[in-house]
Protein backbone atom coordinates (compact mmCIF):
# COMPACT_ATOMS: atom_id res chain seq x y z
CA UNK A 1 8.61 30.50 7.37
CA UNK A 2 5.98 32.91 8.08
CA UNK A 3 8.41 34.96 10.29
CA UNK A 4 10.40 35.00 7.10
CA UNK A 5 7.45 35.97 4.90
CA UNK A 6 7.14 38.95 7.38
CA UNK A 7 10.48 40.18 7.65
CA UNK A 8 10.93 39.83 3.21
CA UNK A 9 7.82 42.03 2.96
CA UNK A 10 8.95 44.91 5.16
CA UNK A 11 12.00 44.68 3.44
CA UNK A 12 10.42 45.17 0.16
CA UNK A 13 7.83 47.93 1.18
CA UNK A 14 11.03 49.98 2.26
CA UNK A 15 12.90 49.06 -0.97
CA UNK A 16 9.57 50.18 -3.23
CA UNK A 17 9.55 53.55 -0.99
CA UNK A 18 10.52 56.82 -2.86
CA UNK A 19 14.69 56.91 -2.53
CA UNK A 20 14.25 53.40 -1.13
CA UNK A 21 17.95 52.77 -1.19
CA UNK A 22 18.66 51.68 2.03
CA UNK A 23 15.58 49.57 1.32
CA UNK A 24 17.59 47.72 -1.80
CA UNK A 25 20.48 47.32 0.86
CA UNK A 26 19.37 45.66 3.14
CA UNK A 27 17.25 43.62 0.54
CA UNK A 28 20.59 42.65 -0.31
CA UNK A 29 21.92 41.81 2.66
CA UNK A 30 18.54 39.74 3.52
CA UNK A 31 19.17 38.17 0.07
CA UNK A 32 22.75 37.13 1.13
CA UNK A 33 21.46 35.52 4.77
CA UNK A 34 18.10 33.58 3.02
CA UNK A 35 21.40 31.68 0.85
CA UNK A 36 23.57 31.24 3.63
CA UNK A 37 21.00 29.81 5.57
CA UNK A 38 19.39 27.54 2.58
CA UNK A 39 23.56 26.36 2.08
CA UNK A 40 24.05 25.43 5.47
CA UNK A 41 20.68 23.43 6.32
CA UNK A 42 21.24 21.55 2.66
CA UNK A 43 24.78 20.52 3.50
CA UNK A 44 23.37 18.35 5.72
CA UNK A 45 21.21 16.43 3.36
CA UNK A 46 24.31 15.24 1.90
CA UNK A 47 25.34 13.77 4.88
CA UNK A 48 21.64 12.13 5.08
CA UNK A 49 21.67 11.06 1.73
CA UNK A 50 25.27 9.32 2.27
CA UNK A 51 23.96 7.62 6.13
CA UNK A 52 20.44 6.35 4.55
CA UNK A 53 22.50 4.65 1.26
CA UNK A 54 22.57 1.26 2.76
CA UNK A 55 19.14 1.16 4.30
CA UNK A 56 16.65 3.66 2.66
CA UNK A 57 16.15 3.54 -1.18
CA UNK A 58 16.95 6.18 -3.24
CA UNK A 59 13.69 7.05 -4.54
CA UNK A 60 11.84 6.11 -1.31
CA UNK A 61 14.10 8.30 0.59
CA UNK A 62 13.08 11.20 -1.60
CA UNK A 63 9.42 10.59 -1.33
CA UNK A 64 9.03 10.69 2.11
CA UNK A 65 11.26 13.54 2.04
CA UNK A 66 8.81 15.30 0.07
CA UNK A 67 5.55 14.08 2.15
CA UNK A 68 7.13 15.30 4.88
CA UNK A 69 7.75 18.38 3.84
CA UNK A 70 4.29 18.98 2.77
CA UNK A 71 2.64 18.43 5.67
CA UNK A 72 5.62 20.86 7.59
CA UNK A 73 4.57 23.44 4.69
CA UNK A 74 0.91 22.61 4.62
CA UNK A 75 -0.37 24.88 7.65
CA UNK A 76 1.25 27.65 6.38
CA UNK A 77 1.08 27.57 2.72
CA UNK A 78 -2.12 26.03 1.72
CA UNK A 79 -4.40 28.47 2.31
CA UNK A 80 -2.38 30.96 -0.05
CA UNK A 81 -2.09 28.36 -2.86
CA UNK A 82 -5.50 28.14 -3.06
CA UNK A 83 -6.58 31.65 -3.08
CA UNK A 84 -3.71 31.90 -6.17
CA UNK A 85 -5.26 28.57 -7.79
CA UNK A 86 -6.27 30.15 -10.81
CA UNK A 87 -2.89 31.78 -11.39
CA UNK A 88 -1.11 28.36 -10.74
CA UNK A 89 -3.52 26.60 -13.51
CA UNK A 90 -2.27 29.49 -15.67
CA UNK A 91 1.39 29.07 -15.06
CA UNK A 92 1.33 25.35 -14.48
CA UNK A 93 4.17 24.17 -17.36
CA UNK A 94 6.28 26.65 -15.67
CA UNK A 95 5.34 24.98 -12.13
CA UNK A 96 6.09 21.40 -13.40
CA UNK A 97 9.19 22.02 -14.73
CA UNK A 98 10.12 23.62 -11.73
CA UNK A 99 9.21 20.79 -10.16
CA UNK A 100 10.60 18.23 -11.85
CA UNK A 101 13.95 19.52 -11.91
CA UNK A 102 13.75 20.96 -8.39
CA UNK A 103 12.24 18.56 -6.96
CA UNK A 104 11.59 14.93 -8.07
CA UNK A 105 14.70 15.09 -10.37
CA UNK A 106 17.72 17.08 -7.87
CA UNK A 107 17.25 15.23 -4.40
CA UNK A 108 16.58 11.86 -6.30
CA UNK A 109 19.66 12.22 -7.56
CA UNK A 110 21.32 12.95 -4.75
CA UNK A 111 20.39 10.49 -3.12
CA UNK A 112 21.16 7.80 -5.79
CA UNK A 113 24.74 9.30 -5.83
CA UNK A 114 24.95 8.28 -2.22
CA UNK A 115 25.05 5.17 -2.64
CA UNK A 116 28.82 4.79 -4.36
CA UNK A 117 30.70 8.23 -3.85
CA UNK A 118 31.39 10.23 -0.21
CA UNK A 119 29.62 12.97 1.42
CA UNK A 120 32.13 15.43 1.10
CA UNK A 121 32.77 14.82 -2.55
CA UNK A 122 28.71 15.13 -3.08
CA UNK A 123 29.55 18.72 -1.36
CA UNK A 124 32.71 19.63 -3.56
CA UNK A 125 31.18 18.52 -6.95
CA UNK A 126 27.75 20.43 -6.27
CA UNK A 127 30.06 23.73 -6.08
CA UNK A 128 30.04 23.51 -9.50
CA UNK A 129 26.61 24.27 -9.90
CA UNK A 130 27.07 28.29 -9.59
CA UNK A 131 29.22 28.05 -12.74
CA UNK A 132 26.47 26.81 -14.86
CA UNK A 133 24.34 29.09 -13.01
CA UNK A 134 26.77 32.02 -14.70
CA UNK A 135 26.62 29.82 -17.80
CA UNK A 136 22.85 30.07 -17.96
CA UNK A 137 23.05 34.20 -17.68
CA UNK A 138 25.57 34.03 -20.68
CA UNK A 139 22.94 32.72 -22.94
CA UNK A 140 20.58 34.69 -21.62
CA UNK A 141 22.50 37.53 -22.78
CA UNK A 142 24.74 38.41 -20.05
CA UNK A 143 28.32 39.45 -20.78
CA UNK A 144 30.26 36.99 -18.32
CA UNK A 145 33.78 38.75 -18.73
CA UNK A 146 37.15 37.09 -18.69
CA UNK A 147 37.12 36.62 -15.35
CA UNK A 148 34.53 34.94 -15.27
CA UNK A 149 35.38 32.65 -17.90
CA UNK A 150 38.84 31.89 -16.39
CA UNK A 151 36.89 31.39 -13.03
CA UNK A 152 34.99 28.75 -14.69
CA UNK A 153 37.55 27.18 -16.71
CA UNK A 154 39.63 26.55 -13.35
CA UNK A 155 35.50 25.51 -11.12
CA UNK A 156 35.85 22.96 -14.07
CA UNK A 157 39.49 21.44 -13.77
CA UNK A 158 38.88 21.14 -9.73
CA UNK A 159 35.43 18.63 -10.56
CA UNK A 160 37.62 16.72 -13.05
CA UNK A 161 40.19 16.13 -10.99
CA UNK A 162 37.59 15.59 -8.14
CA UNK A 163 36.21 12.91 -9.81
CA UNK A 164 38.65 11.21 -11.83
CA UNK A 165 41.23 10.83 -8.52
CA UNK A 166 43.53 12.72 -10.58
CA UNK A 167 43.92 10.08 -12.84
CA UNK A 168 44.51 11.24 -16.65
CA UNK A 169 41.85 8.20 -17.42
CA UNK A 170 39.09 9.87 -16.20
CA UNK A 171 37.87 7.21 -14.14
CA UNK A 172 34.88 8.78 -12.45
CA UNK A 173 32.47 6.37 -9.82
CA UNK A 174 28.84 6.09 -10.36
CA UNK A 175 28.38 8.57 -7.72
CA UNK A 176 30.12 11.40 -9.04
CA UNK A 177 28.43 11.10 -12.60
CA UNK A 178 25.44 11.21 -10.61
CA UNK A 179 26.09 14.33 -8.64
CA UNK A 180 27.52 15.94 -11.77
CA UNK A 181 23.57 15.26 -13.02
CA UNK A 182 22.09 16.65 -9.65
CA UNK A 183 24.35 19.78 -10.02
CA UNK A 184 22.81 20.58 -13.65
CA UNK A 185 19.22 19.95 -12.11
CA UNK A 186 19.64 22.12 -9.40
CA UNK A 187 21.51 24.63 -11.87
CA UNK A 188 19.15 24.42 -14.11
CA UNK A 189 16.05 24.75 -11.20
CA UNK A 190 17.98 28.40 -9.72
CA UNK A 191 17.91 30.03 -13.38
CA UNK A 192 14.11 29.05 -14.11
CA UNK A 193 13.37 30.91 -10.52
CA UNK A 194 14.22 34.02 -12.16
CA UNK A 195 11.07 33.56 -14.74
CA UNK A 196 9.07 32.67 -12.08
CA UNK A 197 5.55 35.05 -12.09
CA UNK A 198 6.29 38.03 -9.56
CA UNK A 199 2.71 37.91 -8.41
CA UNK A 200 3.33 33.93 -7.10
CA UNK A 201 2.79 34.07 -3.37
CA UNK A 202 6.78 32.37 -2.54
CA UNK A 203 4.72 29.78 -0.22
CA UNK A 204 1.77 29.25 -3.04
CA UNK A 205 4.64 28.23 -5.39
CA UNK A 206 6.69 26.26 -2.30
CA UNK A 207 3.95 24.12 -1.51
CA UNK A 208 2.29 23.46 -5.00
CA UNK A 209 5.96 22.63 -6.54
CA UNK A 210 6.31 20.00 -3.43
CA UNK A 211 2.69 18.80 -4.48
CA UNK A 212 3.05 18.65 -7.87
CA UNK A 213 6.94 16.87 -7.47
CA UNK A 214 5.49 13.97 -5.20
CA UNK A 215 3.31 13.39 -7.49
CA UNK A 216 5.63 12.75 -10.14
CA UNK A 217 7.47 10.49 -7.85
CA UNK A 218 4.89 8.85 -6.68
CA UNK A 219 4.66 6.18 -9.62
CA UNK A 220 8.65 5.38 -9.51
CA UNK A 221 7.79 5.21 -5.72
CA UNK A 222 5.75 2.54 -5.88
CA UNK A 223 7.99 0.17 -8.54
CA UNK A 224 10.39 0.78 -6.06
CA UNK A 225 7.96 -0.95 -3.13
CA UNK A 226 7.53 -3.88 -5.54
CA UNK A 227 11.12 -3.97 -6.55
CA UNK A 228 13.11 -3.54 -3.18
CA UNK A 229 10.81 -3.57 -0.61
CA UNK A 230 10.18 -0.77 1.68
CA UNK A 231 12.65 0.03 4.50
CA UNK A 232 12.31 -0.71 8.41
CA UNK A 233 11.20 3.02 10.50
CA UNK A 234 13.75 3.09 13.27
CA UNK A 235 14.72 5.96 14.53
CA UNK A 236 18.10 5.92 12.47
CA UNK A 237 15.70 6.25 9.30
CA UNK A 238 13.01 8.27 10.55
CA UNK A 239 15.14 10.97 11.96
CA UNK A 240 17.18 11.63 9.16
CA UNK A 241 13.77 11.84 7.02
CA UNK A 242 12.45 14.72 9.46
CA UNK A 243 15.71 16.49 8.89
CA UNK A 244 15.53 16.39 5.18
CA UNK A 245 11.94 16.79 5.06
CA UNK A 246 11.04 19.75 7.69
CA UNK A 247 14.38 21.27 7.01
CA UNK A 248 16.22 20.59 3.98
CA UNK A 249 13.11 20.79 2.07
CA UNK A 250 10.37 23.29 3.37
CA UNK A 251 12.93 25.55 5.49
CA UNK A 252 15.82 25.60 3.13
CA UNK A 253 13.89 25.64 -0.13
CA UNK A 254 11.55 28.53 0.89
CA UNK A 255 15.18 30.54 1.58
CA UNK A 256 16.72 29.80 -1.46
CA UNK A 257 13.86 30.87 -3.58
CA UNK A 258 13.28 34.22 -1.45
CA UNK A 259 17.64 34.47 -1.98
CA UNK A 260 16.83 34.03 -6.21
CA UNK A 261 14.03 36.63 -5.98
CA UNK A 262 16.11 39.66 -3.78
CA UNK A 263 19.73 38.57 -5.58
CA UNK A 264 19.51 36.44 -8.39
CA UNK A 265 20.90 32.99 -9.14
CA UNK A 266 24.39 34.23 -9.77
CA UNK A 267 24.93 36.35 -6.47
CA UNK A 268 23.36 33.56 -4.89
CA UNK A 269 25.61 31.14 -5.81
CA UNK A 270 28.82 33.00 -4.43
CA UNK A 271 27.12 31.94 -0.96
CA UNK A 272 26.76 28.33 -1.84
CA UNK A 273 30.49 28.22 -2.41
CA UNK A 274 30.42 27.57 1.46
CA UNK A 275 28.61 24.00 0.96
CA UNK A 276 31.70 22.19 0.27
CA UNK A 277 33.20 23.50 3.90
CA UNK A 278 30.22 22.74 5.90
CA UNK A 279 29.74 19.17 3.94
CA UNK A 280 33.43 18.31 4.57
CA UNK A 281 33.60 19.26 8.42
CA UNK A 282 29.93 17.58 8.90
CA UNK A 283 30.96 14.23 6.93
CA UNK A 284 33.92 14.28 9.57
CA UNK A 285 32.03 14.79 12.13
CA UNK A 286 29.29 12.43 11.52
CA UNK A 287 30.11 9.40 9.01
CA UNK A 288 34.33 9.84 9.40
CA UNK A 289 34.71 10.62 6.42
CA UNK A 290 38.46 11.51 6.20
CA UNK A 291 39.75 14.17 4.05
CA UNK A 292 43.12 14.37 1.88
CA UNK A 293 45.34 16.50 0.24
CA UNK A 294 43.63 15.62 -3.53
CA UNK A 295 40.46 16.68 -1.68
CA UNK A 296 42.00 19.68 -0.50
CA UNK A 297 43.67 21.21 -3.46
CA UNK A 298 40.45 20.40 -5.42
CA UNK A 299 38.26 21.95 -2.69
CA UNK A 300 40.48 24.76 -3.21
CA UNK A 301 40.54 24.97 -6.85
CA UNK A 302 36.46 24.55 -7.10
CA UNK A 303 36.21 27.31 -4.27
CA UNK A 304 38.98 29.66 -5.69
CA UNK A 305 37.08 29.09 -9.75
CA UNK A 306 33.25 29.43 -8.44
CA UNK A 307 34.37 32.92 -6.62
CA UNK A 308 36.35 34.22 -9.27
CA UNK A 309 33.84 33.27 -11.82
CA UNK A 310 30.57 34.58 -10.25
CA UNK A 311 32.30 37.89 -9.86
CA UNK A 312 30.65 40.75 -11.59
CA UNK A 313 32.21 41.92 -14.89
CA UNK A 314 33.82 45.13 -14.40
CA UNK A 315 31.55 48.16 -15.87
């Protein structure tokens, strides 16, 4: 991450530099790889989320995820969030909501979806979340276009018929209402980034958003000790945990906030249409997961609607 921090500050040196347009390019570009990478390291946590169902609880599984991922961040953002203290106590409502939706809300969620619906349909129905990304622009002012509209009108039909087995009934699983939540938390957690305070160190507001959603979890965590129990470490729990913790959570969230910053939420979210892919071929791969033609044509109507829909309106 500090390799990262390095590289994004060169980047935006050049960009600030008189007829810095090569700068803004490659800012671009940069922008583009931070959310390809973020995409590709989360698509596994589905896969996680969907192996740990049966012997890590939900909200136990996203502590530890988060503990983890504090002490992976802790060496190299601590130091920075508390030289910006005083800025965070200022901006702190922005921080917790952040948090809460980012953090203790999303991978909760996730994870409690994992329980009753597939890995690859996690993937397919998180797609989605780009069009309410758009959605969130449109009330912030932003013309969206016909295209984009249509775009999201046809993201929309492929989630229905995702999770209602193309039944006219509608007959969605616990899961997929449960994803469809995640999707508006993590929606809803991309637009905020764009309010976030410029002068926010990006590993200042990493590490004190993992603080401050741990903390919030922390309560639920412990009803969930005296409710269920806690879970047995094996290696087949613990190793999942490091993956979600070191890299789902410190690597992939640091990238996907430096992607917001350089591209915004929108041009962001035209890389994430990839998840769905990566989630399918690693649910095969791992769990077995087969896939079928109604997961195919929806794959390709959620993929074919998120594009067309985060496409820029024509000037």
């Amino acid at each position: 991450m500090a390799v990262l921090e390095r590289v994004q500050g060169r980047v935006d040196a050049q960009a600030a530099e008189p007829g810095g347009a090569g700068g803004a390019r490659r800012a671009a570009v940069l922008g583009l790889l931070f959310a390809g990478l973020a995409t590709v390291v989360w698509s596994g946590s589905f896969v996680t989320a969907r192996a740990l169902a049966d012997s890590v609880p939900p909200i136990q599984h996203a502590f530890w995820r988060w503990i983890v991922a504090l002490v992976a961040v802790a060496p190299f953002a601590a130091r920075a969030a508390w030289r910006q203290r005083a800025l965070l106590r200022e901006h702190i409502r922005f921080l917790l909501l952040a948090s809460l939706l980012g953090v203790t809300v999303y991978n909760t969620l996730v994870n409690q979806a994992g329980i009753s619906t597939t890995a690859g349909n996690m993937g397919m129905i998180m797609a989605a979340s780009p069009v309410v990304m758009a959605l969130y622009e449109r009330l912030g002012g932003v013309r969206l276009g016909a295209r984009r509209v249509v775009g999201m009108l046809i993201a929309c039909a492929g989630v229905l018929l995702l999770v209602s087995k193309g039944s006219l009934a509608m007959d969605f699983t616990t899961g997929d209402l449960w994803m469809l939540a995640a999707a508006l938390s993590f929606a809803s957690y991309s637009a905020l980034l764009r309010r976030k305070p410029a002068e926010i160190e990006g590993l200042a507001f990493l590490f004190t958003t993992f603080v401050l959603g741990a903390l919030m979890l922390s309560p639920v965590y412990v009803a969930s000790l005296v409710v269920q129990g806690g879970f047995e470490a094996t290696p087949a729990t613990v190793s999942p945990l490091l993956y979600v913790g070191v890299l789902s959570s410190a690597l992939a969230f640091f990238a996907w906030n430096k992607a917001i910053s350089l591209i915004g939420a929108a041009r962001a979210g035209v890389v994430y249409y990839l998840q769905p892919v990566c989630v399918a071929l690693l649910s095969f791969l791992v769990l077995g997961e087969p896939t079928g033609p109604m997961q195919l044509l929806c794959m390709t109507l959620i993929l074919g609607g998120v594009v067309l829909g985060a496409a820029r309106a024509s000037k």
